[in-house]
PDB file of N, CA and C in Angstrom:
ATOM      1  N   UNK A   1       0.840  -1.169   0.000  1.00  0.00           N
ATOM      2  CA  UNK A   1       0.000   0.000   0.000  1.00  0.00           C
ATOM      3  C   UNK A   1       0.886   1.233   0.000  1.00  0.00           C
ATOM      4  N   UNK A   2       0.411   2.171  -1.027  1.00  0.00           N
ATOM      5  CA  UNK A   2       1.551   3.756  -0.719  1.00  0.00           C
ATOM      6  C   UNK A   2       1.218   4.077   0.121  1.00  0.00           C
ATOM      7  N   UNK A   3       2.038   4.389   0.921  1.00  0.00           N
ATOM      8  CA  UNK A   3       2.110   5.729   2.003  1.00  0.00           C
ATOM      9  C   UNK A   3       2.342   7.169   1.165  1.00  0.00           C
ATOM     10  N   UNK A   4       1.550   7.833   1.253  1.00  0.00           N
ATOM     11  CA  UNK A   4       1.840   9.333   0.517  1.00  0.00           C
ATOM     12  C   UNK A   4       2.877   9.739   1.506  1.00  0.00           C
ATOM     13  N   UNK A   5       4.421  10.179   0.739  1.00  0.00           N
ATOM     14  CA  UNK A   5       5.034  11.310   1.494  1.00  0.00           C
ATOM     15  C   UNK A   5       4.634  12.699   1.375  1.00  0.00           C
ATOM     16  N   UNK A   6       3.649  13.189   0.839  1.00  0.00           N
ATOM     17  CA  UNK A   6       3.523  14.793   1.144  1.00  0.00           C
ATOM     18  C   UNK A   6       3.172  15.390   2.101  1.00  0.00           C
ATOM     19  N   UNK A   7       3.112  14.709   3.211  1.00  0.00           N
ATOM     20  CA  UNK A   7       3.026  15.413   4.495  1.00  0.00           C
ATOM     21  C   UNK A   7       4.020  14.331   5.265  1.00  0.00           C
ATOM     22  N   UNK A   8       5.617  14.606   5.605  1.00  0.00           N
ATOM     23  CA  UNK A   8       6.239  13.895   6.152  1.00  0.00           C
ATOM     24  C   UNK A   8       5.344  13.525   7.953  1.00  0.00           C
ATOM     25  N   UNK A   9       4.345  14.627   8.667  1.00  0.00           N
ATOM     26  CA  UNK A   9       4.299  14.624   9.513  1.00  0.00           C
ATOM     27  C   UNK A   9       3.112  14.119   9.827  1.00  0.00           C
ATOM     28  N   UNK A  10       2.661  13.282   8.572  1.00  0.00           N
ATOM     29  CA  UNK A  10       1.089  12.587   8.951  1.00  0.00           C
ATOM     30  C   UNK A  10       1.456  11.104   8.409  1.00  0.00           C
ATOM     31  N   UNK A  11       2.219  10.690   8.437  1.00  0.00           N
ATOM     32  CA  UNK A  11       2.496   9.478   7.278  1.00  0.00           C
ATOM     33  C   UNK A  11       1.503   8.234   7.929  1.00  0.00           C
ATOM     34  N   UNK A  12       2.082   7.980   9.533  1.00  0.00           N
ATOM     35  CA  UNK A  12       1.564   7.162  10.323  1.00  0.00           C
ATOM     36  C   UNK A  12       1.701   5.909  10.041  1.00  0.00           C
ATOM     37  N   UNK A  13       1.356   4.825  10.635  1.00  0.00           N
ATOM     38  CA  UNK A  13       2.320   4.000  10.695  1.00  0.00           C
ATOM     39  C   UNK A  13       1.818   2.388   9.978  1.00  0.00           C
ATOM     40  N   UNK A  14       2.499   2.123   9.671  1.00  0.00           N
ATOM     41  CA  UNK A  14       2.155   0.402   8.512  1.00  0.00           C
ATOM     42  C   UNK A  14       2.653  -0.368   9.586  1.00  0.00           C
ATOM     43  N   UNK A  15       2.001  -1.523   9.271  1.00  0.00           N
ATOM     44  CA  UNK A  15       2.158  -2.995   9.928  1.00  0.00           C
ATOM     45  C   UNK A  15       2.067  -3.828   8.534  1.00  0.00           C
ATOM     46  N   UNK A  16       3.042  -4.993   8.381  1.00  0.00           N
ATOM     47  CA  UNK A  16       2.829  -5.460   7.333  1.00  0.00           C
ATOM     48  C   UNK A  16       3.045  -7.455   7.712  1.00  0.00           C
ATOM     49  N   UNK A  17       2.227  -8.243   7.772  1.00  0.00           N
ATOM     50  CA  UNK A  17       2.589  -9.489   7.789  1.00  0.00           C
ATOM     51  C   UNK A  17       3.549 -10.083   6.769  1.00  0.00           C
ATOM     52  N   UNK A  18       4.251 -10.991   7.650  1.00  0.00           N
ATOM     53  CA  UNK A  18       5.220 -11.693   6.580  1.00  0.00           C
ATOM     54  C   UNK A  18       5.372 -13.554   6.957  1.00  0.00           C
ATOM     55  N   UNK A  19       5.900 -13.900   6.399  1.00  0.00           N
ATOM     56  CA  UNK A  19       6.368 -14.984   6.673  1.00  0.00           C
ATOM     57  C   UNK A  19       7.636 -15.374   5.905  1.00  0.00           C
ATOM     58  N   UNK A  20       8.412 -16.116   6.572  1.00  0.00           N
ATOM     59  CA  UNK A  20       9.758 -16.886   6.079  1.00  0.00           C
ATOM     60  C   UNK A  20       9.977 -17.751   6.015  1.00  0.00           C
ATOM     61  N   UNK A  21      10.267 -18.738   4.991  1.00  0.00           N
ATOM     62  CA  UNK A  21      10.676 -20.006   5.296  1.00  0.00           C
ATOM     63  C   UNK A  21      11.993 -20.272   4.852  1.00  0.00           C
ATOM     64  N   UNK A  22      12.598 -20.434   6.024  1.00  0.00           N
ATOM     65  CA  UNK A  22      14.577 -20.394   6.032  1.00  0.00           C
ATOM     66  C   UNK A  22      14.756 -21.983   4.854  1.00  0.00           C
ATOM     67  N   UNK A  23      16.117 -21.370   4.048  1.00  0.00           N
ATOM     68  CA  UNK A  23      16.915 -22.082   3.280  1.00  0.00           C
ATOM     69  C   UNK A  23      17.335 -23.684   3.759  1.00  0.00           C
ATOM     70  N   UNK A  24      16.944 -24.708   3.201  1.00  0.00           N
ATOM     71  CA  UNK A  24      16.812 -25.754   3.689  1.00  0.00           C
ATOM     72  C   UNK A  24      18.901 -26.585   3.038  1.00  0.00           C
ATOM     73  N   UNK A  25      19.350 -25.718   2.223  1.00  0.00           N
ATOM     74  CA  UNK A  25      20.577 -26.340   1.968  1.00  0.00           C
ATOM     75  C   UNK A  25      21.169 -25.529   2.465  1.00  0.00           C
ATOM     76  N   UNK A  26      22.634 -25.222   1.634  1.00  0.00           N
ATOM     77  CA  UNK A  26      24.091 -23.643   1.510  1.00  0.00           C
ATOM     78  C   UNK A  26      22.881 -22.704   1.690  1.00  0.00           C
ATOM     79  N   UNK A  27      22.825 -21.826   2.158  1.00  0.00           N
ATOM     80  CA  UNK A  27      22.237 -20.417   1.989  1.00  0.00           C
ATOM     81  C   UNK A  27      22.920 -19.501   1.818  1.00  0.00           C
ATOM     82  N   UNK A  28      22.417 -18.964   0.666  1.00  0.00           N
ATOM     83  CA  UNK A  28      22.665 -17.813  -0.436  1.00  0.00           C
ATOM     84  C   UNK A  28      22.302 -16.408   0.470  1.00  0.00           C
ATOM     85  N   UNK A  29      21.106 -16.288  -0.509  1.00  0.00           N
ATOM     86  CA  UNK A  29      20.246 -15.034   0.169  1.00  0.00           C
ATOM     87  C   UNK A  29      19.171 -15.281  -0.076  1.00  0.00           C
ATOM     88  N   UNK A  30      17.925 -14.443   0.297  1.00  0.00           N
ATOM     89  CA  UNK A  30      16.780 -14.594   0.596  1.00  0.00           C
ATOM     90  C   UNK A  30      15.580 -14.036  -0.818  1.00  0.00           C
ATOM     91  N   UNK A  31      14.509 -14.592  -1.635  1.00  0.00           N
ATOM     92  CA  UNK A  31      14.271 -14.158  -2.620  1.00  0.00           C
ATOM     93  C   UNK A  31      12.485 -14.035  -2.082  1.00  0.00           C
ATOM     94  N   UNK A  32      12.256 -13.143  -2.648  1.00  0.00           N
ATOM     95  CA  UNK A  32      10.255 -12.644  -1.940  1.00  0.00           C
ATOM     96  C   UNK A  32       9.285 -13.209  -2.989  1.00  0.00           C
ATOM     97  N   UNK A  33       8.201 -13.782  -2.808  1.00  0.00           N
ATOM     98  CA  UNK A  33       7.645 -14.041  -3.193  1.00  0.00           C
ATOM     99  C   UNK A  33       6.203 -13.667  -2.944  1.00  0.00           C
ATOM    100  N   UNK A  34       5.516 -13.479  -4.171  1.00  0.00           N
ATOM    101  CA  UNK A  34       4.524 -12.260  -4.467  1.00  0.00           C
ATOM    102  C   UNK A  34       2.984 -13.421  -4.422  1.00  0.00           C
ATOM    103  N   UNK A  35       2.292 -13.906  -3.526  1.00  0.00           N
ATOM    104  CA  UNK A  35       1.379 -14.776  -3.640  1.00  0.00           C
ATOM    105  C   UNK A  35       0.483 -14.416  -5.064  1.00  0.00           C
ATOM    106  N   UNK A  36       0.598 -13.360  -5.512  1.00  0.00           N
ATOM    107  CA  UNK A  36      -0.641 -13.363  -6.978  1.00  0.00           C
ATOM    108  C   UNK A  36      -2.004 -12.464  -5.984  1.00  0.00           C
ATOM    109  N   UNK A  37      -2.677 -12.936  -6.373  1.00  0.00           N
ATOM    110  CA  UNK A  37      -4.067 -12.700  -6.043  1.00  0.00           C
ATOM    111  C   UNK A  37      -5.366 -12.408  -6.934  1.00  0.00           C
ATOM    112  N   UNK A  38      -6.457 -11.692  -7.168  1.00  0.00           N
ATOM    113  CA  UNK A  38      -6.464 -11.111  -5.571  1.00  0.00           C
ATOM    114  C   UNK A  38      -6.863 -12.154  -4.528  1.00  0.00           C
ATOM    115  N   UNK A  39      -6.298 -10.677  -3.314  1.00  0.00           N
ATOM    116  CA  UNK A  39      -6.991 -11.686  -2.099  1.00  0.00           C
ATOM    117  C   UNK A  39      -6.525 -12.996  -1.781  1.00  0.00           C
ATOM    118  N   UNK A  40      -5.301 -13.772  -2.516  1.00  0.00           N
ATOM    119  CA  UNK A  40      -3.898 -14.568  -2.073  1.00  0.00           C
ATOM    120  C   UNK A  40      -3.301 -13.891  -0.695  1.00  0.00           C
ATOM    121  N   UNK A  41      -3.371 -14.325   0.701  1.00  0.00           N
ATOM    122  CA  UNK A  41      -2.079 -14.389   1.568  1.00  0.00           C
ATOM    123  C   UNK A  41      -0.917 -15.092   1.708  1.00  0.00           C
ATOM    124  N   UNK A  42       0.039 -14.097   1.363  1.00  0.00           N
ATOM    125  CA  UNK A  42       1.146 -15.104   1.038  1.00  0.00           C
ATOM    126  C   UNK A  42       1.908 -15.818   2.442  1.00  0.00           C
ATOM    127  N   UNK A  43       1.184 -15.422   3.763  1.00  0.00           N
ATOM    128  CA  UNK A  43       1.790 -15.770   5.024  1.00  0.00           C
ATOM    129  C   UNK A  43       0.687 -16.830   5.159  1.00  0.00           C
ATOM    130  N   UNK A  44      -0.104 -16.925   4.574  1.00  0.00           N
ATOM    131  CA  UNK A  44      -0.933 -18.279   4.426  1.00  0.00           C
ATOM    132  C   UNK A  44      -0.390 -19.659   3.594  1.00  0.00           C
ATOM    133  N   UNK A  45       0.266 -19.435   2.527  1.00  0.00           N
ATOM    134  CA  UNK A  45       0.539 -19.930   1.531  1.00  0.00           C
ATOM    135  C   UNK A  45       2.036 -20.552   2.137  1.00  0.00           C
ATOM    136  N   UNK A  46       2.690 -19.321   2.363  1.00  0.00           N
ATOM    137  CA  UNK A  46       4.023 -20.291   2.633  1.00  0.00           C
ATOM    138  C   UNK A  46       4.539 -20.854   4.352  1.00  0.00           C
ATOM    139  N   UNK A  47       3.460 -20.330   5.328  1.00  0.00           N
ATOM    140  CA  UNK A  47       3.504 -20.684   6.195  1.00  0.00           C
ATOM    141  C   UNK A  47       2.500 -21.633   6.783  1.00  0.00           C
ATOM    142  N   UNK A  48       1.235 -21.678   6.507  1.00  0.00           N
ATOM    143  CA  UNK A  48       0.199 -22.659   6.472  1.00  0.00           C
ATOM    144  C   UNK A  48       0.565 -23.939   5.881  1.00  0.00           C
ATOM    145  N   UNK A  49       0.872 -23.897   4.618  1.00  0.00           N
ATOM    146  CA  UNK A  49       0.944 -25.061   3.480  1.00  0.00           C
ATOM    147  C   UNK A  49       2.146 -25.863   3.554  1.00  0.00           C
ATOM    148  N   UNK A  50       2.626 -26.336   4.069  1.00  0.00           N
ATOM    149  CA  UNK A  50       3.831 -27.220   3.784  1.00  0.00           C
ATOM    150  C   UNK A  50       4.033 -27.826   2.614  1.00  0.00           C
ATOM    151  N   UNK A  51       3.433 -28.130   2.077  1.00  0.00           N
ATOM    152  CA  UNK A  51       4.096 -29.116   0.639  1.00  0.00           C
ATOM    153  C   UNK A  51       4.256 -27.987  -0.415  1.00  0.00           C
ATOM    154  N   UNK A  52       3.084 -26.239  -0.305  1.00  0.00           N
ATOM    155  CA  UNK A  52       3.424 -25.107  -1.077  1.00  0.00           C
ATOM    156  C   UNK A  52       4.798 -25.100  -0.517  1.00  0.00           C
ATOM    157  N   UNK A  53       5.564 -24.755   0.254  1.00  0.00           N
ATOM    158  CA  UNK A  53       6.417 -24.227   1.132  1.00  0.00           C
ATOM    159  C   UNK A  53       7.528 -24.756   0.331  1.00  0.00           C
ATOM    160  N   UNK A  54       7.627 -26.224   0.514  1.00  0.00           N
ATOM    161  CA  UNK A  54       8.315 -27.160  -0.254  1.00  0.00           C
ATOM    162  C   UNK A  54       9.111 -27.349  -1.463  1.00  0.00           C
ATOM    163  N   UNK A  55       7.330 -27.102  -2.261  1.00  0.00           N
ATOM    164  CA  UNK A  55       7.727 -26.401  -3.927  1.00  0.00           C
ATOM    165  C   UNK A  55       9.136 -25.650  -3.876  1.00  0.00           C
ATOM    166  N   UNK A  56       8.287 -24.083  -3.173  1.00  0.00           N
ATOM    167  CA  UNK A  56       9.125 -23.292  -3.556  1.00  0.00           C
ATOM    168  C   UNK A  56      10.422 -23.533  -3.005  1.00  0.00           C
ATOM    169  N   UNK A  57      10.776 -24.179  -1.591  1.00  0.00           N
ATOM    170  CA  UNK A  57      12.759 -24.530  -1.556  1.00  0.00           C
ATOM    171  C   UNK A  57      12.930 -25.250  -2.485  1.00  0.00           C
ATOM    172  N   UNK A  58      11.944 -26.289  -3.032  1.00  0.00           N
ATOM    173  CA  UNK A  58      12.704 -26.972  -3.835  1.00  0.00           C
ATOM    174  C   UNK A  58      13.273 -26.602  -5.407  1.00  0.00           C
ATOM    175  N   UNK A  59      12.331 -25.469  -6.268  1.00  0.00           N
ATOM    176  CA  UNK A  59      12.415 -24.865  -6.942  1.00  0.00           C
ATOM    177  C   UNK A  59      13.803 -23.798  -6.643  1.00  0.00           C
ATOM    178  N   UNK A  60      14.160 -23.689  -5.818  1.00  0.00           N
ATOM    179  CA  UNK A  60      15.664 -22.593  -5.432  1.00  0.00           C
ATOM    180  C   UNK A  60      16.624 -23.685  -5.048  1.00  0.00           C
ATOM    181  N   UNK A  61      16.414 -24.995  -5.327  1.00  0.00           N
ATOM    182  CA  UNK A  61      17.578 -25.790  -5.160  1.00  0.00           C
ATOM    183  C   UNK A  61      17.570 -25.845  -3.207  1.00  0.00           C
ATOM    184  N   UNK A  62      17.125 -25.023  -2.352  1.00  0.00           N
ATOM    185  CA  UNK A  62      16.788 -25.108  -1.308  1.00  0.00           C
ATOM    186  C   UNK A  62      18.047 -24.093  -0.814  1.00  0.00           C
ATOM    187  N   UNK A  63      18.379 -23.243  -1.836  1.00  0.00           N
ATOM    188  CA  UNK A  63      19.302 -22.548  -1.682  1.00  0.00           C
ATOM    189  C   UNK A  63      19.017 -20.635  -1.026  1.00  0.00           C
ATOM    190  N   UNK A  64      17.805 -20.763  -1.092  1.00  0.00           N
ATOM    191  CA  UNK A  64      17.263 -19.499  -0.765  1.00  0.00           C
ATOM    192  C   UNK A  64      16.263 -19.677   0.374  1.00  0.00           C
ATOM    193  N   UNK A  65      16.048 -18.693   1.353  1.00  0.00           N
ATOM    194  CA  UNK A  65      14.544 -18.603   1.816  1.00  0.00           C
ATOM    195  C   UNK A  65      14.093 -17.405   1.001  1.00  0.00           C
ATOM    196  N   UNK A  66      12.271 -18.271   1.651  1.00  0.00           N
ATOM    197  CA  UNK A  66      11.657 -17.296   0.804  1.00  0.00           C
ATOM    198  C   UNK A  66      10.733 -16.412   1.893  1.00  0.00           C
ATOM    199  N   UNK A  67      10.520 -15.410   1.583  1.00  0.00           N
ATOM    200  CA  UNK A  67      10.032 -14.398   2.296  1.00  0.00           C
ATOM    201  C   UNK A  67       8.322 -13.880   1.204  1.00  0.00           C
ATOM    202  N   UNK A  68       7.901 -13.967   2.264  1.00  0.00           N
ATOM    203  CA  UNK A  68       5.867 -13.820   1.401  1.00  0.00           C
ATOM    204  C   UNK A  68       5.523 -12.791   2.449  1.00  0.00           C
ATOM    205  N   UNK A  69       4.778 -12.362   1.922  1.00  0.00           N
ATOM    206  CA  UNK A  69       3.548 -10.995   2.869  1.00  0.00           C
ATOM    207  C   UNK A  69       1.846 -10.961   2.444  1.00  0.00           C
ATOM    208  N   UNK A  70       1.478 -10.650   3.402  1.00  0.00           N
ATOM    209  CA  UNK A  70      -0.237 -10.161   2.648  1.00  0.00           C
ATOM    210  C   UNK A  70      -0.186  -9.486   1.871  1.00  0.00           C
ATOM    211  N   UNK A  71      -0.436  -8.971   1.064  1.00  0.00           N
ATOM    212  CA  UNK A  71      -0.970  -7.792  -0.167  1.00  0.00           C
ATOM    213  C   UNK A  71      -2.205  -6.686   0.780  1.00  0.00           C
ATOM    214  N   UNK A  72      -2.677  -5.728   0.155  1.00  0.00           N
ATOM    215  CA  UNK A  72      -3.278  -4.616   0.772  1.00  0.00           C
ATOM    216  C   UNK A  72      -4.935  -5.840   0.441  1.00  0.00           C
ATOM    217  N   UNK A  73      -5.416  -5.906   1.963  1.00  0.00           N
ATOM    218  CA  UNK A  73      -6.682  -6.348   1.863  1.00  0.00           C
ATOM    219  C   UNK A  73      -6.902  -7.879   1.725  1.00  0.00           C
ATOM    220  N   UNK A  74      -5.475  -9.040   2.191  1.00  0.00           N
ATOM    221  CA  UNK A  74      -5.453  -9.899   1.897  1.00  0.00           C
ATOM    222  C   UNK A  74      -5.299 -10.469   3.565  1.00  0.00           C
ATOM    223  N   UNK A  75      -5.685 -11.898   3.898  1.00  0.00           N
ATOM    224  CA  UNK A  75      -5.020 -12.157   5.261  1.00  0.00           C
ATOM    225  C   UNK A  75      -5.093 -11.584   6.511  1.00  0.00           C
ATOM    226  N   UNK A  76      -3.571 -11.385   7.031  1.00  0.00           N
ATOM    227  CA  UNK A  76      -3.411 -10.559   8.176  1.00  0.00           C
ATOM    228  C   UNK A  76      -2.885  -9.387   8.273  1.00  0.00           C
ATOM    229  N   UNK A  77      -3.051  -8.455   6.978  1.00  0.00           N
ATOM    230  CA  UNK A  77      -2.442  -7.425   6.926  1.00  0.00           C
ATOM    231  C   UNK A  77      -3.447  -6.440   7.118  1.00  0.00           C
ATOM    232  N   UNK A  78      -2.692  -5.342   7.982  1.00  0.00           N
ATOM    233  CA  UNK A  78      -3.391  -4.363   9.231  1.00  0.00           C
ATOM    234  C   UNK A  78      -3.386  -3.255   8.845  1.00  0.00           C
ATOM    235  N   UNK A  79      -3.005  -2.601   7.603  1.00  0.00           N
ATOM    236  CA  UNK A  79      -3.407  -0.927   7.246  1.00  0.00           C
ATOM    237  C   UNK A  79      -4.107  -1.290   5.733  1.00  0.00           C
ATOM    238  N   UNK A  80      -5.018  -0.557   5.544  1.00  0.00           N
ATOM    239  CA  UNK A  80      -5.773  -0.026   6.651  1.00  0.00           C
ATOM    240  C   UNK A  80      -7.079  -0.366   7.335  1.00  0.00           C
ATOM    241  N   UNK A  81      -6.933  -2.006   8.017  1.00  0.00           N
ATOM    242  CA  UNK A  81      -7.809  -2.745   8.072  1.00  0.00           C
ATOM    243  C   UNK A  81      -8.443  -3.414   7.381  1.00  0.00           C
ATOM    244  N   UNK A  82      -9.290  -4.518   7.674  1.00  0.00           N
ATOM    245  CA  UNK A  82     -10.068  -5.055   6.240  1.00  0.00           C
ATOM    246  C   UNK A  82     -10.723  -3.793   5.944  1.00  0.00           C
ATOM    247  N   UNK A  83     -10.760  -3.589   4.139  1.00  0.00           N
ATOM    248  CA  UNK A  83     -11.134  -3.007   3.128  1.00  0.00           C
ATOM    249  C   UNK A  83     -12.535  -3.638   3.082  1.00  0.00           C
ATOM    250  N   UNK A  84     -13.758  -2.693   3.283  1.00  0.00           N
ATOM    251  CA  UNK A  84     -15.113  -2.813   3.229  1.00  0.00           C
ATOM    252  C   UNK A  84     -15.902  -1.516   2.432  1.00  0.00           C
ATOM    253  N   UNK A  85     -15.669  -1.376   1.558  1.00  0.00           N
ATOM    254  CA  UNK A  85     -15.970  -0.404   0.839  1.00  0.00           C
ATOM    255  C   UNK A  85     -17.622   0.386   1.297  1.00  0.00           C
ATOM    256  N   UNK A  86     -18.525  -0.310   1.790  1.00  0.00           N
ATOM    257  CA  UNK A  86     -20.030  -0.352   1.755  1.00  0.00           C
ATOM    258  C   UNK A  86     -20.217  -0.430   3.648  1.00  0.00           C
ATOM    259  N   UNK A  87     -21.349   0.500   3.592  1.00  0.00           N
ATOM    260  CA  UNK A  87     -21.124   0.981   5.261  1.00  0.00           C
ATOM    261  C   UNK A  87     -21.903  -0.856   5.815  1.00  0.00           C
ATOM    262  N   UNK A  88     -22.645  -0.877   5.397  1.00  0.00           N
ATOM    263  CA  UNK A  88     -23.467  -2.685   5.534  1.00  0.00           C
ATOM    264  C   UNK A  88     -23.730  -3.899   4.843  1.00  0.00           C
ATOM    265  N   UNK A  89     -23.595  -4.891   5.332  1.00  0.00           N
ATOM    266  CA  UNK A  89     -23.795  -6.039   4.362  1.00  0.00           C
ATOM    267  C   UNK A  89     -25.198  -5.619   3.347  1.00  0.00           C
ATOM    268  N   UNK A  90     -26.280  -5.541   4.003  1.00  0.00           N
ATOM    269  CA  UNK A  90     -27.269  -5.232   3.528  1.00  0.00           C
ATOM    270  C   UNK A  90     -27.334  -4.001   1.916  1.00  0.00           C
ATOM    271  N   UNK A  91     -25.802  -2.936   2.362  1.00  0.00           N
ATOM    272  CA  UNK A  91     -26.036  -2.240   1.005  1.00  0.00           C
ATOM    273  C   UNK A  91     -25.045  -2.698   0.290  1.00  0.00           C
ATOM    274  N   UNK A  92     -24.114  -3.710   0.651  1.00  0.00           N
ATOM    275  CA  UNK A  92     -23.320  -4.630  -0.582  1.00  0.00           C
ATOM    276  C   UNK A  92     -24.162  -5.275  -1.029  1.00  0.00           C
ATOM    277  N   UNK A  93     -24.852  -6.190  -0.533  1.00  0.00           N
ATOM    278  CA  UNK A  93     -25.917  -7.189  -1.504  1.00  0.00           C
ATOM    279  C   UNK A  93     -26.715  -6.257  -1.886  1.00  0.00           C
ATOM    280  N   UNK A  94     -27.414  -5.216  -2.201  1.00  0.00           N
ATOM    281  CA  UNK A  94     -28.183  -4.545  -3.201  1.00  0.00           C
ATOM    282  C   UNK A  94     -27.161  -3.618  -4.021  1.00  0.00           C
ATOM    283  N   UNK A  95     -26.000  -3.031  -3.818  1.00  0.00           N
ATOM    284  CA  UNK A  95     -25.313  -2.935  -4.903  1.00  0.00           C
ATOM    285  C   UNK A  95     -25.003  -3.902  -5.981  1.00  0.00           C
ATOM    286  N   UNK A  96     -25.113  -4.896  -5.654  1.00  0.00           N
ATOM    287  CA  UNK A  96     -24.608  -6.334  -6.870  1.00  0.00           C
ATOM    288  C   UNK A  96     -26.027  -7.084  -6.992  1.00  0.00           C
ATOM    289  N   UNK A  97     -27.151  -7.088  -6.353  1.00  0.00           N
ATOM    290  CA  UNK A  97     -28.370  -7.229  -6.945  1.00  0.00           C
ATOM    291  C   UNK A  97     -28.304  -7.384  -8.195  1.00  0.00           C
ATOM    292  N   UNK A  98     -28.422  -8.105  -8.841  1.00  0.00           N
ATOM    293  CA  UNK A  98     -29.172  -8.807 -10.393  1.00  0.00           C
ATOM    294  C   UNK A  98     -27.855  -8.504 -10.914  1.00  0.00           C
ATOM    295  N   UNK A  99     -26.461  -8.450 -10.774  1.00  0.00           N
ATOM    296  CA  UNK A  99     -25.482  -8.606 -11.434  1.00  0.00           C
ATOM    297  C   UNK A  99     -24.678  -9.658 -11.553  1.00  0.00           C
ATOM    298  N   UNK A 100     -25.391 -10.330 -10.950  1.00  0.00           N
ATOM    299  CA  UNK A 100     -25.170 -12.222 -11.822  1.00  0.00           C
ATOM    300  C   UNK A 100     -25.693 -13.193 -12.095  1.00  0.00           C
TER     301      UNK A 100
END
């Protein structure tokens, strides 16, 4: 999510979930991985899933960890809260009324 810098003195503050899963051979360095989405948590994906987890050391030769995060509105990521566009359930389901 941007943080606007045009007011250095309002920026306020991000929280961002992550997860890691350390290099299972030699370790190199560490490479990030972008779950996709929408609405993919990638601290779900590579910390929940073991055999996902897997893939990916095994795909780096087991030479890297990999490092994943939520995306804005995904998981456990906390700025700027879950994204609810619509003040009530009640006026989301009549906004999408007969649109499927």
């Amino acid at each position: 999510m941007r943080i606007p810098q045009s007011s250095p003195g309002r920026l306020g503050n991000a929280r961002l979930a992550i997860a890691k899963a350390n290099a299972t051979g030699e370790r190199r360095e560490s490479v990030f991985f972008n779950p996709g989405g929408p609405g993919d948590s990638g601290v779900a994906e590579l910390g929940g899933i073991p055999a996902f987890k897997d893939i990916l050391l095994a795909a780096t030769g087991g030479m890297y960890g990999i490092i994943s995060w939520d995306p804005r509105g995904a998981g456990t990521l906390t700025i700027p809260g879950e994204i609810f566009c619509f003040d009530s359930v009640e006026e989301y389901l009549a906004f999408f009324n007969g649109t499927i």
